[in-house]
N, C-alpha and C. Protein backbone atom coordinates (compact mmCIF):
# COMPACT_ATOMS: atom_id res chain seq x y z
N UNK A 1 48.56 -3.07 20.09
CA UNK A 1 47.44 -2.59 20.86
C UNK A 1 47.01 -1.20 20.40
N UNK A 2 47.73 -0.28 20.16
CA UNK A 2 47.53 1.17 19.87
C UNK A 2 47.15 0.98 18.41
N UNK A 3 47.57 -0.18 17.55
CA UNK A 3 46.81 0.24 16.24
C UNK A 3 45.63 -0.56 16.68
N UNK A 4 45.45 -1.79 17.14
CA UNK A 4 43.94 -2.12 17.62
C UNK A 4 42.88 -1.35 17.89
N UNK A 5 43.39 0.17 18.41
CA UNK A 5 42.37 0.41 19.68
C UNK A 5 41.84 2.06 18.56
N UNK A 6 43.24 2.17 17.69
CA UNK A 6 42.94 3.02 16.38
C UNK A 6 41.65 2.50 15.27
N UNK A 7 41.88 1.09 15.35
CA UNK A 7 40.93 0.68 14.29
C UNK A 7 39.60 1.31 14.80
N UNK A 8 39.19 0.22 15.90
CA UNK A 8 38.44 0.81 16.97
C UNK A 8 37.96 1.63 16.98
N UNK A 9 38.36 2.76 17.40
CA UNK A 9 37.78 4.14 17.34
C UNK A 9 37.56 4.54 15.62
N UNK A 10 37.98 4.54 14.21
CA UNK A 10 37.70 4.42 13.45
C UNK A 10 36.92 4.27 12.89
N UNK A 11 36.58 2.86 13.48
CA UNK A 11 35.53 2.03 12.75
C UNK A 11 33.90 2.75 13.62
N UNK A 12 34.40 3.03 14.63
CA UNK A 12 32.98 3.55 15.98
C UNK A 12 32.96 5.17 15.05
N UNK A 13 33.53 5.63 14.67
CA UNK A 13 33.63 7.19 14.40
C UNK A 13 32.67 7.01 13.05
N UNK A 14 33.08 6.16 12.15
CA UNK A 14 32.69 5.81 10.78
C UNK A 14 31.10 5.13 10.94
N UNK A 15 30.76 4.63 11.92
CA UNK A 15 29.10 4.07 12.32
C UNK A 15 28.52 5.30 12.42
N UNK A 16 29.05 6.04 13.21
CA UNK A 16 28.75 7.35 14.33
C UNK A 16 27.84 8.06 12.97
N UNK A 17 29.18 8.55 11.85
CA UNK A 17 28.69 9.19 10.64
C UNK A 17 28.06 8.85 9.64
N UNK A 18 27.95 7.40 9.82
CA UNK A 18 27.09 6.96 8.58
C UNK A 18 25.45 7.21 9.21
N UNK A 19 25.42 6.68 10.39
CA UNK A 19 23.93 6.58 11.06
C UNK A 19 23.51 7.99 10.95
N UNK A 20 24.47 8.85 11.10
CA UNK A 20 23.68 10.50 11.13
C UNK A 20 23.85 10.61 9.60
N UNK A 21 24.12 10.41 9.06
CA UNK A 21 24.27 11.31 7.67
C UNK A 21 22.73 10.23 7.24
N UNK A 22 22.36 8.49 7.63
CA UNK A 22 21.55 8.09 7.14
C UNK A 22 20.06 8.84 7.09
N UNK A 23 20.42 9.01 8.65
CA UNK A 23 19.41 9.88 9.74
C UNK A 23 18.69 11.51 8.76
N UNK A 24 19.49 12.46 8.52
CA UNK A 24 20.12 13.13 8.13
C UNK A 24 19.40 12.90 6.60
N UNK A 25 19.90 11.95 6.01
CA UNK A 25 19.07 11.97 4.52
C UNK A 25 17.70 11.33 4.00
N UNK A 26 17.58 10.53 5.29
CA UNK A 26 15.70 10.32 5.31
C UNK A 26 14.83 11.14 5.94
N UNK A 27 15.75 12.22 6.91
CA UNK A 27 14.94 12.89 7.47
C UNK A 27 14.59 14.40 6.20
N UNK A 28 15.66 14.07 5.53
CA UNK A 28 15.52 15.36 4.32
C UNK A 28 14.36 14.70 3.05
N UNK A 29 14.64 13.29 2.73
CA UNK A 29 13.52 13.08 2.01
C UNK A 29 12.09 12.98 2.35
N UNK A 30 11.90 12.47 3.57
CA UNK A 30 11.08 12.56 3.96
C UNK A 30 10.18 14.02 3.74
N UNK A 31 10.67 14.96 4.17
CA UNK A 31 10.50 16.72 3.90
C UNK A 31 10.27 16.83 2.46
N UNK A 32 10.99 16.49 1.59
CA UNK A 32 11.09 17.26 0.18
C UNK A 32 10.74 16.17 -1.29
N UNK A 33 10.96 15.22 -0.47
CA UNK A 33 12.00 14.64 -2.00
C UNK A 33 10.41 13.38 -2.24
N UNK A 34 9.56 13.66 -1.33
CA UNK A 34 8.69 12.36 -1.67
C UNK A 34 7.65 12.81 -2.28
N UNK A 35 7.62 12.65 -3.16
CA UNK A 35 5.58 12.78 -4.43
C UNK A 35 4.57 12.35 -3.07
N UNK A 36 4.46 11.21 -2.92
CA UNK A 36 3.53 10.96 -2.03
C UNK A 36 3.49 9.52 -1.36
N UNK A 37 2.47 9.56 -0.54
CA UNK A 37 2.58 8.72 0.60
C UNK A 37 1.28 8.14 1.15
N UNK A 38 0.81 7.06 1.49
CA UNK A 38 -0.12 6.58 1.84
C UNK A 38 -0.63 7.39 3.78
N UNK A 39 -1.77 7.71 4.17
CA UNK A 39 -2.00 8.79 4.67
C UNK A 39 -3.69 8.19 4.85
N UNK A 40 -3.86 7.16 6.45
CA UNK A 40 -5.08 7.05 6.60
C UNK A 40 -6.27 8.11 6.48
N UNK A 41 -7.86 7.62 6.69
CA UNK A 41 -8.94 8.62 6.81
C UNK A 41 -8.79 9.34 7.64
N UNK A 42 -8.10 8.72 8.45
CA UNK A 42 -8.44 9.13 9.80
C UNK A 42 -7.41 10.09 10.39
N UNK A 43 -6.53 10.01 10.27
CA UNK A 43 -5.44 11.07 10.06
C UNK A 43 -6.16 12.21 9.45
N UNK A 44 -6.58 12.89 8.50
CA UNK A 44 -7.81 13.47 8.23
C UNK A 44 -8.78 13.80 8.90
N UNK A 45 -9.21 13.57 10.06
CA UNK A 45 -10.19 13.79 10.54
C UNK A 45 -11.55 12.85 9.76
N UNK A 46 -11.23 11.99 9.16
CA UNK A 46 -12.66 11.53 8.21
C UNK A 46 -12.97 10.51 9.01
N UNK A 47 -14.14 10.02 9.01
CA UNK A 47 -15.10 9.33 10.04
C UNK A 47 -14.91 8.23 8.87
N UNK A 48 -16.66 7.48 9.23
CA UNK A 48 -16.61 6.14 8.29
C UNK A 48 -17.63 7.01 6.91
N UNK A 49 -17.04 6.01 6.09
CA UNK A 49 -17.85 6.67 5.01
C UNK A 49 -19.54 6.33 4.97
N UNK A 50 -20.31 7.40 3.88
CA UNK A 50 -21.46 6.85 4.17
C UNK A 50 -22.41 7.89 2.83
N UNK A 51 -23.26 7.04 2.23
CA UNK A 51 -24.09 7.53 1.17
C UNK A 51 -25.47 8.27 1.32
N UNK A 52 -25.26 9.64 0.95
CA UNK A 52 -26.57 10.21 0.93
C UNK A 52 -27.32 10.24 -0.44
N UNK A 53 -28.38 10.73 -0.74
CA UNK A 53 -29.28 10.80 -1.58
C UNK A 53 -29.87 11.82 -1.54
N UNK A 54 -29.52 12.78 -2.34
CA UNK A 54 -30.45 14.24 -2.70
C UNK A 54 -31.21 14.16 -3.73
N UNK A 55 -32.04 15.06 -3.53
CA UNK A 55 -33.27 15.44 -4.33
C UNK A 55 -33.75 16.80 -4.29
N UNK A 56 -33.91 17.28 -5.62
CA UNK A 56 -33.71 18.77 -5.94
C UNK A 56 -34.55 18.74 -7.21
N UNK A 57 -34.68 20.33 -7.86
CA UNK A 57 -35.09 20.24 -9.04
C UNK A 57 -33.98 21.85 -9.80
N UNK A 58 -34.10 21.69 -10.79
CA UNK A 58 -32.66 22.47 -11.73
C UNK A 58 -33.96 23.62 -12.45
N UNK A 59 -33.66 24.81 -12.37
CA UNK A 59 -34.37 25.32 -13.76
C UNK A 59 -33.46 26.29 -13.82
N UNK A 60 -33.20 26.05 -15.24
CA UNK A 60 -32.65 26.74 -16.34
C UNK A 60 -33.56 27.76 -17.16
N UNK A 61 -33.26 28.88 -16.89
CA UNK A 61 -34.45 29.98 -17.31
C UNK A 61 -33.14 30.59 -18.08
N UNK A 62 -33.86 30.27 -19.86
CA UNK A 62 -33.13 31.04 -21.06
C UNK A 62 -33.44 32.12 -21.11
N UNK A 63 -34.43 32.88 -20.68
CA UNK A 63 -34.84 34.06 -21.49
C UNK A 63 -35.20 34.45 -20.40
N UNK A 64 -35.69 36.17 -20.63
CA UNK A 64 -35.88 36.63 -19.76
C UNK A 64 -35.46 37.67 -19.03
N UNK A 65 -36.39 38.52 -17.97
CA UNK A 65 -35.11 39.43 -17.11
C UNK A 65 -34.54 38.81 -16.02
N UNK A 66 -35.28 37.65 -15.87
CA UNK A 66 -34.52 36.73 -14.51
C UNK A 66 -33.54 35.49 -15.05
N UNK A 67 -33.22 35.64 -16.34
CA UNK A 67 -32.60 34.73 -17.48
C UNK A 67 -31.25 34.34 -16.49
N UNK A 68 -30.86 32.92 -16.15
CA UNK A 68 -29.74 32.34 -15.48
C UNK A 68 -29.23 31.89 -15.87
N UNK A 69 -28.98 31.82 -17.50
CA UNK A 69 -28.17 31.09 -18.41
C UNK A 69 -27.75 32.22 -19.25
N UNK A 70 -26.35 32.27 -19.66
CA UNK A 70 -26.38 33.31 -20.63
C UNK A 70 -24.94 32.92 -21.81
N UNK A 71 -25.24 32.85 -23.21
CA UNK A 71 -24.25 32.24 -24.52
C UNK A 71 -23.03 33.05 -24.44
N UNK A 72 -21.79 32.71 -24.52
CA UNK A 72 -20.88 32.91 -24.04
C UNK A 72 -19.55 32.66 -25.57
N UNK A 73 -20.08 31.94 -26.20
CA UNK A 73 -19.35 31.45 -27.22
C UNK A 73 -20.08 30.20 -28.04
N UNK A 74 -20.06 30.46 -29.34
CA UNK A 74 -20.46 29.66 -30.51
C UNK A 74 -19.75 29.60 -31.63
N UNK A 75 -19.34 28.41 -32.60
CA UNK A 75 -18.46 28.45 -33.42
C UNK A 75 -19.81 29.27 -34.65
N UNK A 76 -18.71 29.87 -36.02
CA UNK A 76 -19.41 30.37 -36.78
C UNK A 76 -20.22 29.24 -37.41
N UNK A 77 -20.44 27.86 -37.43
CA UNK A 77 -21.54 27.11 -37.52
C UNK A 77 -22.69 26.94 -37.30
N UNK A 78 -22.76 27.49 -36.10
CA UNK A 78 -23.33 26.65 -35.12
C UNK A 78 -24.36 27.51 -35.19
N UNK A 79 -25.11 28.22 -36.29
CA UNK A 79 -26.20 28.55 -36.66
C UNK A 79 -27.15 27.77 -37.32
N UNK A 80 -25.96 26.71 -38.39
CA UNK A 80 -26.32 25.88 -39.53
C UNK A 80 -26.88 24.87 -39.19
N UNK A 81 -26.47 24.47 -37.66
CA UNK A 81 -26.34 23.20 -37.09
C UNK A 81 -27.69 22.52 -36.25
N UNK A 82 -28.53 21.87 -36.55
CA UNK A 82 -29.68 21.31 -36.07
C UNK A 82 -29.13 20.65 -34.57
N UNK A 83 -28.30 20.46 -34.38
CA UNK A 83 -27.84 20.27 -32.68
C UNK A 83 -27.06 21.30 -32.11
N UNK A 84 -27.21 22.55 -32.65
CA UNK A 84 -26.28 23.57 -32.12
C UNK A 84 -24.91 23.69 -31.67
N UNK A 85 -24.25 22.45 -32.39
CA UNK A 85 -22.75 22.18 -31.99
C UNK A 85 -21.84 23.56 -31.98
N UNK A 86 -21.34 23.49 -31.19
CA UNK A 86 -20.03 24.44 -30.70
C UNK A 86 -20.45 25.16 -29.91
N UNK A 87 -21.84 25.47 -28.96
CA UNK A 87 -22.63 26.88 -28.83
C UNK A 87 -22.05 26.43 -26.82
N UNK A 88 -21.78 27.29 -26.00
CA UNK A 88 -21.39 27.14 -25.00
C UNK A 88 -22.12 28.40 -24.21
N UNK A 89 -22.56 27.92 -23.04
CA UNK A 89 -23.15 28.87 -22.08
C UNK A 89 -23.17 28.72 -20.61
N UNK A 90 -22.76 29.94 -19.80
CA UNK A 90 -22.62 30.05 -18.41
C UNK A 90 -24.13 29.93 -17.72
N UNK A 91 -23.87 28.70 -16.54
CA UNK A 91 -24.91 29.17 -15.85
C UNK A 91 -25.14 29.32 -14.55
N UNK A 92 -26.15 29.98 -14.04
CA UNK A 92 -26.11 30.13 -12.45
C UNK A 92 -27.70 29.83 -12.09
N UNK A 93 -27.91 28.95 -12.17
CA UNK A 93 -29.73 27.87 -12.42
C UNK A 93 -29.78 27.51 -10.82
N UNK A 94 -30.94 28.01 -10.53
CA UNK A 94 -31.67 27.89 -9.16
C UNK A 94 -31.94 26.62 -8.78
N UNK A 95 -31.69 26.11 -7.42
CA UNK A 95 -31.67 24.26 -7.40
C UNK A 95 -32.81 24.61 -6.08
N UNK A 96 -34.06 24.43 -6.37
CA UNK A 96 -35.46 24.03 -5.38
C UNK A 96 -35.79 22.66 -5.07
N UNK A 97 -36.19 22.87 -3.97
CA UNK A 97 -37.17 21.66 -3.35
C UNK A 97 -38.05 20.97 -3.97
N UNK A 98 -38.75 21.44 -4.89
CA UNK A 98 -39.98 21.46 -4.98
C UNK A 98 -39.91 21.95 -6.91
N UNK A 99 -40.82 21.61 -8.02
CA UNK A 99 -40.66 21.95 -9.08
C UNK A 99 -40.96 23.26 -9.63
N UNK A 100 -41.83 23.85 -8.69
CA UNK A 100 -42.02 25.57 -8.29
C UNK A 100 -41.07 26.60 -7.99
N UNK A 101 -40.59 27.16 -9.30
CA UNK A 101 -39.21 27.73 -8.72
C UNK A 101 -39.64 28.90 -7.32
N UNK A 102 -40.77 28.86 -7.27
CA UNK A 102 -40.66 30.13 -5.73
C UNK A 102 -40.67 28.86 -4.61
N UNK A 103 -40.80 27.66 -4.62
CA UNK A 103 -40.55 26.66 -3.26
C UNK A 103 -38.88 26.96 -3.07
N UNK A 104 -38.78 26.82 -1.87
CA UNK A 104 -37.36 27.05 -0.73
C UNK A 104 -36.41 26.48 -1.82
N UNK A 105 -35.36 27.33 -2.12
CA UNK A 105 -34.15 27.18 -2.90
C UNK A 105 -33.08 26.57 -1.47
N UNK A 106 -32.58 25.52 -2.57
CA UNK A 106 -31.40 24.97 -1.47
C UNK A 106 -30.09 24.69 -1.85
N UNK A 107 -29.87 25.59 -3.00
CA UNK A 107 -28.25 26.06 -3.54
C UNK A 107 -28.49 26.92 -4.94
N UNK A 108 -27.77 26.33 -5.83
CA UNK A 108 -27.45 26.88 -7.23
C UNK A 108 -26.31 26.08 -7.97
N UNK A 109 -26.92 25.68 -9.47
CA UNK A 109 -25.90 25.16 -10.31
C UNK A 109 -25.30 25.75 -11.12
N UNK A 110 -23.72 25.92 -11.14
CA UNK A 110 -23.01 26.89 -11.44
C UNK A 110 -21.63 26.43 -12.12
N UNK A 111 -21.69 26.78 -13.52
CA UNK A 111 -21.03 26.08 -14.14
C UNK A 111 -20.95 26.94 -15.46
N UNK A 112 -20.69 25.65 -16.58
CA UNK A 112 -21.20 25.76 -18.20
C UNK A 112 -21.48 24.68 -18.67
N UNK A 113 -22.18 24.59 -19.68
CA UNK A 113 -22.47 23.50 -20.62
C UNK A 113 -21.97 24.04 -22.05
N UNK A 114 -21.76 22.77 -23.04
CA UNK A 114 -21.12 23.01 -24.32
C UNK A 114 -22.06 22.25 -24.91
N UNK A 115 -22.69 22.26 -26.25
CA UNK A 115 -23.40 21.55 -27.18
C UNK A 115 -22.62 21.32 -27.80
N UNK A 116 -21.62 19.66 -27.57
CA UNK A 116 -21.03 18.62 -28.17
C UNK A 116 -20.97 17.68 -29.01
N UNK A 117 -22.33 17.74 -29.96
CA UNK A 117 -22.45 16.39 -30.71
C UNK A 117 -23.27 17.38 -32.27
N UNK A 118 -22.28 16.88 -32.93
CA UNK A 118 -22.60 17.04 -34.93
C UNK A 118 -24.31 16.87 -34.95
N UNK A 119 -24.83 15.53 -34.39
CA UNK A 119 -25.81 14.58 -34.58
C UNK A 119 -27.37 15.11 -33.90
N UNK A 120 -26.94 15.36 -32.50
CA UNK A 120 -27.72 14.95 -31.61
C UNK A 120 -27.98 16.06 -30.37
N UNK A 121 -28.68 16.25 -29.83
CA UNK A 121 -28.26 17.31 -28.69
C UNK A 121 -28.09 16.50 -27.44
N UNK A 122 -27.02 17.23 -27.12
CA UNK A 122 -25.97 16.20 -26.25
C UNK A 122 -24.84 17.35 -25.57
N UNK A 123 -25.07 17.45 -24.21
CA UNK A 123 -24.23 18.23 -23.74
C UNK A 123 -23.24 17.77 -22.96
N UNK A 124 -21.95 18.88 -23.15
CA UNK A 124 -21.13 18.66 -22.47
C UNK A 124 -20.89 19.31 -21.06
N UNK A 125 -21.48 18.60 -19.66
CA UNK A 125 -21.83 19.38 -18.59
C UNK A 125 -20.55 19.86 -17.75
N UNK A 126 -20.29 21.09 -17.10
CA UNK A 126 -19.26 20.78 -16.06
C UNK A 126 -19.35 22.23 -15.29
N UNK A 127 -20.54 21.47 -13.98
CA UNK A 127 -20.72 22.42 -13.10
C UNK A 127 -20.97 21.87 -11.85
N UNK A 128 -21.07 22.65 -11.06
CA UNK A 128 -20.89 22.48 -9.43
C UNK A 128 -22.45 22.28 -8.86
N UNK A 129 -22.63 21.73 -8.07
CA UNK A 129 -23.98 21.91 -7.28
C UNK A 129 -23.71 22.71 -5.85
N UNK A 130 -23.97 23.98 -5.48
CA UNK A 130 -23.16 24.55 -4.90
C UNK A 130 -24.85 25.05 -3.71
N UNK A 131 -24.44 24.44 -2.54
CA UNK A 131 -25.63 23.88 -1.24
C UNK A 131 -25.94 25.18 -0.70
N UNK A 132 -26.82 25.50 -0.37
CA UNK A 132 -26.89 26.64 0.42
C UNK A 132 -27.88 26.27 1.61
N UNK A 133 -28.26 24.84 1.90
CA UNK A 133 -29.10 24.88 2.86
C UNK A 133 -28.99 23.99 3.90
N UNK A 134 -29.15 24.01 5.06
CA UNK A 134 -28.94 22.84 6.00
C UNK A 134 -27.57 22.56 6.09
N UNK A 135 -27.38 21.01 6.75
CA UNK A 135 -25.94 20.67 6.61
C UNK A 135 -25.02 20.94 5.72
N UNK A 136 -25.96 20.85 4.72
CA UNK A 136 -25.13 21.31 3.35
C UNK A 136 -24.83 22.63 2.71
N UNK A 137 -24.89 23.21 4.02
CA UNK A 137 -24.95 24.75 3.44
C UNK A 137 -23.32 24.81 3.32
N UNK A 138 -22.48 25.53 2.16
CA UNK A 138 -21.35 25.61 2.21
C UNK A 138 -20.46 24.51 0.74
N UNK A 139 -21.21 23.21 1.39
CA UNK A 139 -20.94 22.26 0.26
C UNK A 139 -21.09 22.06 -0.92
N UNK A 140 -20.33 21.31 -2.14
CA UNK A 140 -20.50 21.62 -3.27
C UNK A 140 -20.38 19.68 -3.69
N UNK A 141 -21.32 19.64 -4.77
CA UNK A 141 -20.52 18.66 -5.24
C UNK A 141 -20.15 18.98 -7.18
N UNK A 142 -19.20 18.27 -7.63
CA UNK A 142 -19.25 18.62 -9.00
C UNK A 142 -19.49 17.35 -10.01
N UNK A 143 -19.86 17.67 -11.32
CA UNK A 143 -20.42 17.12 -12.07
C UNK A 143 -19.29 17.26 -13.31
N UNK A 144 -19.66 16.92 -13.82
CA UNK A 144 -18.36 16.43 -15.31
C UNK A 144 -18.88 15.53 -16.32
N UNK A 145 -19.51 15.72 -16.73
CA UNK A 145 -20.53 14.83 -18.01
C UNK A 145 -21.29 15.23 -19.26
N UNK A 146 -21.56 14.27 -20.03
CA UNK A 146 -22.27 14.00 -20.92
C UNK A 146 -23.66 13.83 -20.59
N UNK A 147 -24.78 14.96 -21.36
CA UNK A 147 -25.89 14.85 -20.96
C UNK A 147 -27.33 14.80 -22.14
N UNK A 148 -27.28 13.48 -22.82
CA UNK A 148 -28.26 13.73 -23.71
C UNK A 148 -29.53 14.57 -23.71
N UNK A 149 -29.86 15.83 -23.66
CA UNK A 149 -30.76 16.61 -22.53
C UNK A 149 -32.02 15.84 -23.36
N UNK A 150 -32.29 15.43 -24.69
CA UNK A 150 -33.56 14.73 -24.99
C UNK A 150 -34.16 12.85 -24.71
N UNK A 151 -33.11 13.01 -23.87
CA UNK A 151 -33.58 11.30 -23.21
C UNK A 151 -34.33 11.42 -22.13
N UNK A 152 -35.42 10.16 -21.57
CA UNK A 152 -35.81 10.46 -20.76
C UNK A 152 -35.09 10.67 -19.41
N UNK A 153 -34.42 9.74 -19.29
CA UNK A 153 -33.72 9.96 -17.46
C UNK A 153 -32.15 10.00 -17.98
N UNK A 154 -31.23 10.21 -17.73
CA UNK A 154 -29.39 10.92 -18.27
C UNK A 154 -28.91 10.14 -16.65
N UNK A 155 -27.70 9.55 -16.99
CA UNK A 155 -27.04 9.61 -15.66
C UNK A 155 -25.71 10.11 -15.78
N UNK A 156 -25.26 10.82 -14.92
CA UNK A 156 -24.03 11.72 -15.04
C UNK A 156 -23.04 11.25 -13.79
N UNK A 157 -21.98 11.02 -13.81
CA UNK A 157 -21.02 11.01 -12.68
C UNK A 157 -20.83 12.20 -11.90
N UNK A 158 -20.81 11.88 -10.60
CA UNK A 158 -20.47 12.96 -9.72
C UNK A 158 -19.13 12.65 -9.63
N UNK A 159 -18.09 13.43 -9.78
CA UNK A 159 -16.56 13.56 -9.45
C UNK A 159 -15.81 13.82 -8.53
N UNK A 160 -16.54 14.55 -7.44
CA UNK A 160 -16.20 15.08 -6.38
C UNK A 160 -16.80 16.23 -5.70
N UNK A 161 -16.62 16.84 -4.46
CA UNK A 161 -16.58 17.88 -4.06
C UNK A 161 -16.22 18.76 -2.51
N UNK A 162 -17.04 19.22 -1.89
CA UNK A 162 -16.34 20.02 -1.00
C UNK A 162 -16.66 20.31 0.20
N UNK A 163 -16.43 20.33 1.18
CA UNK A 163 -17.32 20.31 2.75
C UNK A 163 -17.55 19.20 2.65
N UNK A 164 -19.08 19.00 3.38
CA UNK A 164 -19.48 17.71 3.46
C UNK A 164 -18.65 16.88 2.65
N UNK A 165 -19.28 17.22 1.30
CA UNK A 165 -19.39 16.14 0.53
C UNK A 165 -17.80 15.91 0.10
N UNK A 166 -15.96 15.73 0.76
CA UNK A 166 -14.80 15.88 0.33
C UNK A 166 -14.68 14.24 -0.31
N UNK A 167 -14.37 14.08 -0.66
CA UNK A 167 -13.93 12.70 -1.01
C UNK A 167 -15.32 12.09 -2.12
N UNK A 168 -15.94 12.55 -2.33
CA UNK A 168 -17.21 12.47 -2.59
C UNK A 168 -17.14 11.81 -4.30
N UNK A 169 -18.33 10.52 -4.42
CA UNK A 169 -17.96 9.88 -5.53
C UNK A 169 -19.32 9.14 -5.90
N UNK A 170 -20.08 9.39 -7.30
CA UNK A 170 -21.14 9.06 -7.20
C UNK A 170 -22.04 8.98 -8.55
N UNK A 171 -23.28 9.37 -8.54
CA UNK A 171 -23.90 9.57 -10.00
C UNK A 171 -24.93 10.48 -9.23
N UNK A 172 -25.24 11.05 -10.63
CA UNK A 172 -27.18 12.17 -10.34
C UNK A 172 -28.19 11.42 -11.75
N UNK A 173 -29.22 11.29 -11.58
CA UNK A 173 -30.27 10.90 -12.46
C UNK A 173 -30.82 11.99 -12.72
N UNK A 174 -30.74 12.82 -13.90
CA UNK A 174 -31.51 14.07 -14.49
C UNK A 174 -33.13 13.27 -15.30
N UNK A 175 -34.28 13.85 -15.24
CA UNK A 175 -35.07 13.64 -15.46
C UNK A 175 -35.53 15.00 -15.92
N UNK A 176 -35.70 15.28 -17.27
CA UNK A 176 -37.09 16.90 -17.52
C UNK A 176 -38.05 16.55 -17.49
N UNK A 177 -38.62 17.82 -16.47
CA UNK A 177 -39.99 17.67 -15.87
C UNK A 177 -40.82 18.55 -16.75
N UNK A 178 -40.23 19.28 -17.63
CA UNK A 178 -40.32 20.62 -18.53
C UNK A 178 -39.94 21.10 -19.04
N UNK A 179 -40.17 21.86 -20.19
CA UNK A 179 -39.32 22.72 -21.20
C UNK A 179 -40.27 23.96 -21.79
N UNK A 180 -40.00 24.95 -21.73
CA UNK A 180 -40.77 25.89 -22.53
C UNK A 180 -40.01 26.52 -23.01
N UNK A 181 -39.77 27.99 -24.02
CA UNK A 181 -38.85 28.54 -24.15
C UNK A 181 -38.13 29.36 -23.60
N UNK A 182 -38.86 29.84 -22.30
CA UNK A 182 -38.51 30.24 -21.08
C UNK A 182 -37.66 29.36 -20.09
N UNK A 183 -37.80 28.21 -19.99
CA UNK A 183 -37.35 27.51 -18.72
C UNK A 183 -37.65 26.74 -19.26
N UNK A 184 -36.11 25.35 -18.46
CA UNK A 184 -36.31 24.01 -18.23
C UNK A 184 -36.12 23.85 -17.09
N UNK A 185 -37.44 22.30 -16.55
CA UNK A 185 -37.32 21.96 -15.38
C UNK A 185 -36.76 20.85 -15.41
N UNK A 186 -35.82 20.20 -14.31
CA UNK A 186 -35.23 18.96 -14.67
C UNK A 186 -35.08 18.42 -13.32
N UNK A 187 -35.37 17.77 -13.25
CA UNK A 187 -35.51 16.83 -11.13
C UNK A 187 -34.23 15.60 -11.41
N UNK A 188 -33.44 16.14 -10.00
CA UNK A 188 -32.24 15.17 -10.01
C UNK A 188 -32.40 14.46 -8.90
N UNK A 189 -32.29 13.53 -8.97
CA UNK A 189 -31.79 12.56 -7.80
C UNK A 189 -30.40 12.57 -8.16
N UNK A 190 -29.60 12.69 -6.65
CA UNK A 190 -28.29 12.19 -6.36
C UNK A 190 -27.89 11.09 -5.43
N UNK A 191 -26.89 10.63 -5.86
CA UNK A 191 -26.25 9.38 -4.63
C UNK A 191 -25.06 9.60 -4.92
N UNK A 192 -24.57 10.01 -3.96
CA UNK A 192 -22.99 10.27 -3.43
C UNK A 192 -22.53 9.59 -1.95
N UNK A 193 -21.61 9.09 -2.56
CA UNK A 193 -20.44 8.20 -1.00
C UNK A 193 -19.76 9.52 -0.81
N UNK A 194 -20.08 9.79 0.40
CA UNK A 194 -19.20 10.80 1.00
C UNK A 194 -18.51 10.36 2.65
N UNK A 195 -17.58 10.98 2.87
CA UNK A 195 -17.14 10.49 4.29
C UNK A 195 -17.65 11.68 5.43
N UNK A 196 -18.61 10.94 6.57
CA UNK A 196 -18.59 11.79 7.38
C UNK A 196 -17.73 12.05 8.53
């Protein structure tokens, strides 16, 4: 009976410690040890998702004292080069309503572009559309693309962005409305799935 009642307690002592130490080491991975984890919208605060459509116009003013583009880096080629390959420039290009750059501004595109192609002029885009008006004041979305700037209409992926637009996944249709050596005008339509 006394070794019976030894097992017994043993065997209850040995549950006791396994369940806490189990306890004990999922409650530690759980904390540390996990990359990641599946994690509804809604947990998030994110509503149902839902697609807007903007419309804006871009000018890029090269020259100038109000100049919003400015060259930043060019390979020693890229003088030789009939597509200006290697030539890279910062910009901070006024995003209007309207194709009149004095109509109501309703952010700024803010980024760089790279002239990417031996052949062809063909940029390499990667800048933000950064909202300054309405709901969207605050919000950003970003861009990441390839932009033949001499085709007629370019479509570029939207990648993401910020406020509103978090989760945000989509395309913009660039269209030039203009070019002088002063300024280009270029009218985007956007469509982005964003969650409200």
């Amino acid at each position: 009976m006394f070794q019976s009642t030894m097992v017994d307690l043993m065997l209850k002592t040995f549950t006791i410690i396994a369940l806490f130490s189990a306890l004990v080491i999922a409650d530690h991975r759980s904390n540390s040890e996990v990359f990641g984890k599946y994690k509804s919208p809604s947990s998030l605060g994110l509503k149902r998702e839902k697609l807007s459509h903007l419309h804006f116009y871009f000018h890029d003013i090269v020259s100038g004292k109000n100049a919003t583009v400015i060259r930043v880096a060019g390979a020693s080629s890229t003088h030789r080069s009939s597509s200006f390959f290697g030539d890279i420039y910062v910009i901070d290009d006024p995003l209007t309503i309207k194709p009149d750059i004095n109509s109501k501004m309703v952010g700024k595109a803010q980024g760089m572009y790279a002239y990417s192609s031996h052949t062809e002029i063909s940029l390499l885009m990667v800048l933000n559309f950064a909202f300054t008006e309405g709901k969207y004041n605050g919000s950003t979305l970003s861009v990441l693309a390839r932009n033949e700037a001499f085709s007629t209409m370019r479509e570029m992926p939207i990648v993401g962005g910020t406020g509103v637009f978090r989760f945000a996944r989509g395309y913009a249709l660039a269209r030039t409305r203009s070019m002088s050596q002063v300024e280009a005008i270029v009218e985007y339509n956007v469509f982005v799935f964003h969650y409200r």
